[in-house]
Each structure stands twice: as structure tokens, then as C-alpha cells.
PDB file of N, CA and C in Angstrom:
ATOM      1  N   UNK A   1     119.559  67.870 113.536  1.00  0.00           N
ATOM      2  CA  UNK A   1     119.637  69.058 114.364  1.00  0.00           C
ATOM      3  C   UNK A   1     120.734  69.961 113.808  1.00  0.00           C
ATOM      4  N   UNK A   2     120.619  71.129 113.854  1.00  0.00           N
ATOM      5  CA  UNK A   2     121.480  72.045 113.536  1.00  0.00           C
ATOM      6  C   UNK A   2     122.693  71.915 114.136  1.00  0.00           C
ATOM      7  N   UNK A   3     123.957  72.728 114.428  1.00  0.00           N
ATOM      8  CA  UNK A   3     125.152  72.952 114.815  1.00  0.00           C
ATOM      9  C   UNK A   3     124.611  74.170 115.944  1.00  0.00           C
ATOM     10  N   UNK A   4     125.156  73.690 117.051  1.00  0.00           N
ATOM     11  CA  UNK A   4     125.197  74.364 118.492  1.00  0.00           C
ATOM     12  C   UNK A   4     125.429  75.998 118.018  1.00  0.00           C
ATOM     13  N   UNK A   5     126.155  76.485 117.058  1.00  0.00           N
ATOM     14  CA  UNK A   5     126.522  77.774 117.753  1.00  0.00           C
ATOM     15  C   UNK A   5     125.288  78.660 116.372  1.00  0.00           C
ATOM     16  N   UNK A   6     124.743  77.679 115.157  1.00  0.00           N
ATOM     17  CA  UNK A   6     123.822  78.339 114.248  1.00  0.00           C
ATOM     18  C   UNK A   6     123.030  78.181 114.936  1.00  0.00           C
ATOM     19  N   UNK A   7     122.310  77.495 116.246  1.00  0.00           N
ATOM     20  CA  UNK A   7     121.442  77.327 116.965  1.00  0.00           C
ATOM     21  C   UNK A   7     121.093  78.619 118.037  1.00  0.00           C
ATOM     22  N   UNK A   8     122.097  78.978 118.459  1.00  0.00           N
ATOM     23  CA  UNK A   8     123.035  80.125 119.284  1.00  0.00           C
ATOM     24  C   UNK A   8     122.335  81.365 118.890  1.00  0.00           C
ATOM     25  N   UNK A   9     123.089  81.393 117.269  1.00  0.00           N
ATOM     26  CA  UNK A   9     123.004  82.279 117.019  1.00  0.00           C
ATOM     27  C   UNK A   9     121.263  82.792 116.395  1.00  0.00           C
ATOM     28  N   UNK A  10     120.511  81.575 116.021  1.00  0.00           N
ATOM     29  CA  UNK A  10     118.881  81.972 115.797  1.00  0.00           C
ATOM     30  C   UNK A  10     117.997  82.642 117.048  1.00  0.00           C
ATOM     31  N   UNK A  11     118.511  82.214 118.075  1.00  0.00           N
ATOM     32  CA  UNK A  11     118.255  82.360 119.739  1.00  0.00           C
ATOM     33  C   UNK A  11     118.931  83.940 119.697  1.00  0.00           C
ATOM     34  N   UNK A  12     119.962  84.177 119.628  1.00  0.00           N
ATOM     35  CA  UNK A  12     120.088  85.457 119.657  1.00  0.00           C
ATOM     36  C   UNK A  12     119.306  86.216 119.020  1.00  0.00           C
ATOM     37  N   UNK A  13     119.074  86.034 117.728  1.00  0.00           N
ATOM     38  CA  UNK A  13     118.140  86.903 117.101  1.00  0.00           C
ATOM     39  C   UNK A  13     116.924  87.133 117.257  1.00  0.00           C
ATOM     40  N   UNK A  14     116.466  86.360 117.261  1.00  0.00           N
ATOM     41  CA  UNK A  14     115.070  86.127 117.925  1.00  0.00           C
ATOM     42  C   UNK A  14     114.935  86.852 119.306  1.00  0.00           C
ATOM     43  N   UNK A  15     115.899  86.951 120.224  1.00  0.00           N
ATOM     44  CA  UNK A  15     115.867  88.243 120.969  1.00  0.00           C
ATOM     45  C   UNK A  15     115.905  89.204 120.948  1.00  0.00           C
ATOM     46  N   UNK A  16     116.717  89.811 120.027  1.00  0.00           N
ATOM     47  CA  UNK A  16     117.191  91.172 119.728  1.00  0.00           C
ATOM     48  C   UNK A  16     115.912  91.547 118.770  1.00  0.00           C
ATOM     49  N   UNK A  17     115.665  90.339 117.757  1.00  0.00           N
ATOM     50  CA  UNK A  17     113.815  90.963 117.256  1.00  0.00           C
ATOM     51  C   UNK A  17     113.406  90.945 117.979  1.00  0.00           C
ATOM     52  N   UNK A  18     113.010  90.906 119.284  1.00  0.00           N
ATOM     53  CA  UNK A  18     112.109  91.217 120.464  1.00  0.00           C
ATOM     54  C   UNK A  18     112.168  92.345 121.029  1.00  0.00           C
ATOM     55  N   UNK A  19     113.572  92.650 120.941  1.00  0.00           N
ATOM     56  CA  UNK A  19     113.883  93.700 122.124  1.00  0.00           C
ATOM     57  C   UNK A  19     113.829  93.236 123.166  1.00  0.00           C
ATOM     58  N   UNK A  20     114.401  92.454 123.591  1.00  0.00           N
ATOM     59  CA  UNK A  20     114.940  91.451 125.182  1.00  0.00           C
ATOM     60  C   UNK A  20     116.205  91.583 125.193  1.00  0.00           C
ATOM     61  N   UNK A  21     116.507  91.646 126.492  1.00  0.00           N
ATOM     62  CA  UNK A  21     117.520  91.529 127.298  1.00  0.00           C
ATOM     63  C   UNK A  21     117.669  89.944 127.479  1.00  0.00           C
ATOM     64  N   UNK A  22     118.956  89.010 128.161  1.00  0.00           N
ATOM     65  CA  UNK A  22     119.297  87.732 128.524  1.00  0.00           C
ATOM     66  C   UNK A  22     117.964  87.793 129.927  1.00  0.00           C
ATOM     67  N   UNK A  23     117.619  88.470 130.274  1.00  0.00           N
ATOM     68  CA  UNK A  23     117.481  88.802 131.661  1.00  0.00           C
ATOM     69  C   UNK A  23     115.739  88.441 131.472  1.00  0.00           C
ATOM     70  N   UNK A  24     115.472  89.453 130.356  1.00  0.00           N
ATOM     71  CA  UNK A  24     114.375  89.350 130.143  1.00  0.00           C
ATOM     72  C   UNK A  24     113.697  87.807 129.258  1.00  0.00           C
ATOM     73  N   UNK A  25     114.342  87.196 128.933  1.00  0.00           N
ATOM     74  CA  UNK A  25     113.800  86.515 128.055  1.00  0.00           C
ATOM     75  C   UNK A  25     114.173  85.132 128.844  1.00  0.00           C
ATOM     76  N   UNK A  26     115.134  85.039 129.537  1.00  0.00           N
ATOM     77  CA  UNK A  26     115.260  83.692 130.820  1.00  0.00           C
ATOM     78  C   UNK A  26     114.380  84.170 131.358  1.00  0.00           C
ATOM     79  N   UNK A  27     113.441  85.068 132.587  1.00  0.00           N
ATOM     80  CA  UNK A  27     112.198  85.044 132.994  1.00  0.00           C
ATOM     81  C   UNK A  27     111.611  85.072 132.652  1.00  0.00           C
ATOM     82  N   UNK A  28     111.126  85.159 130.894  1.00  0.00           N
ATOM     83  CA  UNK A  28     109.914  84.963 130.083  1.00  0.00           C
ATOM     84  C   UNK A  28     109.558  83.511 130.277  1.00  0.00           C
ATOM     85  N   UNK A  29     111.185  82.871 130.207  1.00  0.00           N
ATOM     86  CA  UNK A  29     110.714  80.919 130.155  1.00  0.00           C
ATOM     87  C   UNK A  29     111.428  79.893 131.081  1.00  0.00           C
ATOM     88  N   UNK A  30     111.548  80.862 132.356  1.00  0.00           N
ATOM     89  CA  UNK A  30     111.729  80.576 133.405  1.00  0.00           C
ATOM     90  C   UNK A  30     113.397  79.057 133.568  1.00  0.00           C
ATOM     91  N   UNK A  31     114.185  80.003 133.208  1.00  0.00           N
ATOM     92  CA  UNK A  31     115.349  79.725 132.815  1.00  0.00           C
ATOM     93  C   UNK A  31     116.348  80.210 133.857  1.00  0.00           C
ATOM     94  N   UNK A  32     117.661  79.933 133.758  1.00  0.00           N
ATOM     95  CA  UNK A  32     118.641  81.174 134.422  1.00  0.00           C
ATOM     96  C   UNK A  32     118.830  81.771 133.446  1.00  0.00           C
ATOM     97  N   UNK A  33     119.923  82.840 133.637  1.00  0.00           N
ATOM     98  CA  UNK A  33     120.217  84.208 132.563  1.00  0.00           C
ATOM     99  C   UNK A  33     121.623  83.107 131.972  1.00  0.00           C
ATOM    100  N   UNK A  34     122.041  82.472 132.654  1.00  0.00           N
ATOM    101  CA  UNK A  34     123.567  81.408 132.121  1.00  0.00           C
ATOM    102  C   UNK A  34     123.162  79.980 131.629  1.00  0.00           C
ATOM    103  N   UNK A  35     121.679  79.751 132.031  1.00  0.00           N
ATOM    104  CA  UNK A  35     121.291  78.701 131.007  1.00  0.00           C
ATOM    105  C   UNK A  35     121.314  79.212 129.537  1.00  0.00           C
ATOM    106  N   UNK A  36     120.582  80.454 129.668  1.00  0.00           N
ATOM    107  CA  UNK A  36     120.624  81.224 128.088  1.00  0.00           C
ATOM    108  C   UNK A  36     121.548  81.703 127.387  1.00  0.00           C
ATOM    109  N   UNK A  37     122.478  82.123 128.116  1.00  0.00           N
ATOM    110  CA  UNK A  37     123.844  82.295 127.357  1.00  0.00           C
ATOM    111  C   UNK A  37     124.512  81.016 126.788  1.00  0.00           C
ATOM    112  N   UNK A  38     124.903  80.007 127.505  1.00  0.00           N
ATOM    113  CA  UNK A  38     125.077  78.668 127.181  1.00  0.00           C
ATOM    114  C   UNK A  38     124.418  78.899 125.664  1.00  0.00           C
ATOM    115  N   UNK A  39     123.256  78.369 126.218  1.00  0.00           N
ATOM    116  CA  UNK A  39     122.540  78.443 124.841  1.00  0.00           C
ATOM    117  C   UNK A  39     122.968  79.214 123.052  1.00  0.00           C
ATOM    118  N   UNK A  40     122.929  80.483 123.987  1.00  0.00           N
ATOM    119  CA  UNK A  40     123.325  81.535 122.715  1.00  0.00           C
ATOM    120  C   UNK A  40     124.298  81.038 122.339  1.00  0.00           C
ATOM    121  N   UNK A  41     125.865  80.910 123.129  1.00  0.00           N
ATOM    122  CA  UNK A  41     126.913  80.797 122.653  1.00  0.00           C
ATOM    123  C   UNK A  41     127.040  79.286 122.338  1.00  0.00           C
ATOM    124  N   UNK A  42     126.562  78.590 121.964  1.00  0.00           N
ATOM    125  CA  UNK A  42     126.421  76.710 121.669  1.00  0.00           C
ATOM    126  C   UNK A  42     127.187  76.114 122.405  1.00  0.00           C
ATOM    127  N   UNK A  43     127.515  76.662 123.597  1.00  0.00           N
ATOM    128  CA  UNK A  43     127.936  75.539 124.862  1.00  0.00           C
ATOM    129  C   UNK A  43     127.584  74.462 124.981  1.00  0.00           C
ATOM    130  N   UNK A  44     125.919  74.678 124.846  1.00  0.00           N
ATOM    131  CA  UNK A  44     124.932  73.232 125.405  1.00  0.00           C
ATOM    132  C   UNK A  44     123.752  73.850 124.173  1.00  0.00           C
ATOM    133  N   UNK A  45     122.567  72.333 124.471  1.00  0.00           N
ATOM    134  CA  UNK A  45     121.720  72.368 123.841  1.00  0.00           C
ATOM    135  C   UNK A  45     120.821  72.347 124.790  1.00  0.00           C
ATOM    136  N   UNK A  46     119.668  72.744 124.711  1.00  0.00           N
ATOM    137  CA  UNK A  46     118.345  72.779 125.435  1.00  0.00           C
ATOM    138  C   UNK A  46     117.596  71.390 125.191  1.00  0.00           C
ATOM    139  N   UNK A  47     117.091  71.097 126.282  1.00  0.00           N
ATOM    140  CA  UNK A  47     116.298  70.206 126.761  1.00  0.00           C
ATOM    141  C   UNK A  47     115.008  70.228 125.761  1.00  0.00           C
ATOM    142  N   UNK A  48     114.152  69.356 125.601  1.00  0.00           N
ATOM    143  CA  UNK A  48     112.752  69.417 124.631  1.00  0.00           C
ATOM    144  C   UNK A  48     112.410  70.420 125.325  1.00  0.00           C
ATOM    145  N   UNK A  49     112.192  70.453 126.848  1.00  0.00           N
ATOM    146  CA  UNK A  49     111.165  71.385 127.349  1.00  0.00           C
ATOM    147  C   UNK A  49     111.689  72.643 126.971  1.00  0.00           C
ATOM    148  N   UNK A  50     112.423  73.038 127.199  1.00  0.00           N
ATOM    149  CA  UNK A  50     112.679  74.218 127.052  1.00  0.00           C
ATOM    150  C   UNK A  50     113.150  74.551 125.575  1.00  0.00           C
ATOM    151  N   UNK A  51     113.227  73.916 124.744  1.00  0.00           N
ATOM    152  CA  UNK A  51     113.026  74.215 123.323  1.00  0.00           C
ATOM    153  C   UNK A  51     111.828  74.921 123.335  1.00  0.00           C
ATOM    154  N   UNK A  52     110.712  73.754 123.513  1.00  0.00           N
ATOM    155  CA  UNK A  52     109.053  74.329 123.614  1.00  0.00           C
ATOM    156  C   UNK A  52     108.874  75.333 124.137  1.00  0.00           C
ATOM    157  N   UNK A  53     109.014  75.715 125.479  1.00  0.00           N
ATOM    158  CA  UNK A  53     109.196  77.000 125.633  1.00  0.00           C
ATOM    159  C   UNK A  53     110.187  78.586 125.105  1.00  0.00           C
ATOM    160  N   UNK A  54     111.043  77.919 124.590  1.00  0.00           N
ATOM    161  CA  UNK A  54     111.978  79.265 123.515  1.00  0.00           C
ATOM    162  C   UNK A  54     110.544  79.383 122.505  1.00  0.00           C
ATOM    163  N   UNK A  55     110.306  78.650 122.060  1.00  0.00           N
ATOM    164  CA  UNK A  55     109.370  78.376 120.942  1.00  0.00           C
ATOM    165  C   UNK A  55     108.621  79.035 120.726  1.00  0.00           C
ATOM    166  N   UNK A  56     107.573  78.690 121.804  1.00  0.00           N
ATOM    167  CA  UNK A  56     106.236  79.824 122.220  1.00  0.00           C
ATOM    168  C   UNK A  56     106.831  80.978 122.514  1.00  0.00           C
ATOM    169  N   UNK A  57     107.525  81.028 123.582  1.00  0.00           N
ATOM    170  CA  UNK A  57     107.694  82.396 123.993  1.00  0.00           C
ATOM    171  C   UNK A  57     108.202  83.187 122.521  1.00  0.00           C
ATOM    172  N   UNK A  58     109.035  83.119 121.517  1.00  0.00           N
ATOM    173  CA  UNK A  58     109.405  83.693 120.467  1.00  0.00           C
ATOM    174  C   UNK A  58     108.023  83.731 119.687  1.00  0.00           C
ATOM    175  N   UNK A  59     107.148  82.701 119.629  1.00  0.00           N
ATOM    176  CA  UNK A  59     105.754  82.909 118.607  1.00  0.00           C
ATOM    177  C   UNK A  59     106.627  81.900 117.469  1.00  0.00           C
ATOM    178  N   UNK A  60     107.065  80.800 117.273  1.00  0.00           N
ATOM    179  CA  UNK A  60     107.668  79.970 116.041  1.00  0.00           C
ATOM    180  C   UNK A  60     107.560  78.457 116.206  1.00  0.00           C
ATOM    181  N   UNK A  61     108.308  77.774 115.316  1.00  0.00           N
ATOM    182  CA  UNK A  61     108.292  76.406 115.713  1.00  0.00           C
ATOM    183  C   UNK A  61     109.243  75.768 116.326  1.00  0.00           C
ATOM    184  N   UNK A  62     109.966  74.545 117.096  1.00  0.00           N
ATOM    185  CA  UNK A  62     111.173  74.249 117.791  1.00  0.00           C
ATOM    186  C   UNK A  62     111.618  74.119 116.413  1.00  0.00           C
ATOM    187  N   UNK A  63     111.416  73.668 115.388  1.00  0.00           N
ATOM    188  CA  UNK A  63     112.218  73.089 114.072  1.00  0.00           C
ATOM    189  C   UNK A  63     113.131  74.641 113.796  1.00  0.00           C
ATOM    190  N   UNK A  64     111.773  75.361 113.173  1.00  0.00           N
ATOM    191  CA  UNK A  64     112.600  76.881 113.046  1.00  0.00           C
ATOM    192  C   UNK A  64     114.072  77.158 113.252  1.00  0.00           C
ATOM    193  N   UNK A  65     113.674  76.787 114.838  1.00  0.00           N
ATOM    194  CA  UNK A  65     115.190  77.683 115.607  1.00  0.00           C
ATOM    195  C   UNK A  65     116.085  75.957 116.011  1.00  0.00           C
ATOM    196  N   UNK A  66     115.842  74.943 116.309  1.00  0.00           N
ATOM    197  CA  UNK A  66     116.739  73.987 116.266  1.00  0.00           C
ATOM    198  C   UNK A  66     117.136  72.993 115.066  1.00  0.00           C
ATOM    199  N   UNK A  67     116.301  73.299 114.140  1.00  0.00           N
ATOM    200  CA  UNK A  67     116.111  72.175 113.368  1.00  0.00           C
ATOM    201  C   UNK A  67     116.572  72.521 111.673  1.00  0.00           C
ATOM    202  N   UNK A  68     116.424  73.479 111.383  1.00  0.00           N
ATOM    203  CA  UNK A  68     116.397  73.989 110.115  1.00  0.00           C
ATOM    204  C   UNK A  68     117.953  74.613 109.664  1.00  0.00           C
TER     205      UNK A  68
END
């Protein structure tokens, strides 16, 4: 697995290529807006499920953004 905050930081991007907001992209995958920050900033790591769901919702693979 990658390092929490290169993890963070693929999650960020992958938003900002979207054009999402924290706001928008925790109700895309039914998250809080401070689960996702966590996230961004490598506080914590996400659960499988919700890997899978960053996943899809971005259009990629969990490896992509956790793994690589």
C-alpha cells in the first residue's frame, strides 16, 4: 500500500480533475465531508468499501489511487 499522505494526495486530485468540491464528492459516495478530508490529508485510510467506492465514483482502479 502506498504512504497515507501520497494516497491523500491522488484523492485530491482526482477531485480537482473532476471539479468537486469535499462536499460534493463525500455525497457522491456517501461519506462525511471529514471522513474525506481525513482521507485527503493521510490521517486515516479508507475501509475496502469505500476504496471501491472512491474508485468507481472517480472511473479508476482501487490499486491506481491506493496501491501504486
Amino acid at each position: 500500500m502506498a504512504n497515507a499522505n501520497v494516497i491523500g494526495s491522488r484523492l485530491c486530485e482526482l477531485r480537482d480533475e473532476n471539479g468537486e468540491t469535499v462536499r460534493q464528492t463525500a455525497d457522491a459516495v456517501n461519506i462525511s465531508e471529514s471522513a474525506l478530508r481525513m482521507y485527503e490529508t493521510g490521517r486515516q485510510i479508507a475501509r475496502y468499501e469505500i476504496k471501491e467506492r472512491l474508485a468507481n465514483h472517480f472511473k479508476c482502479s482501487i490499486a491506481s489511487i491506493f496501491f501504486n
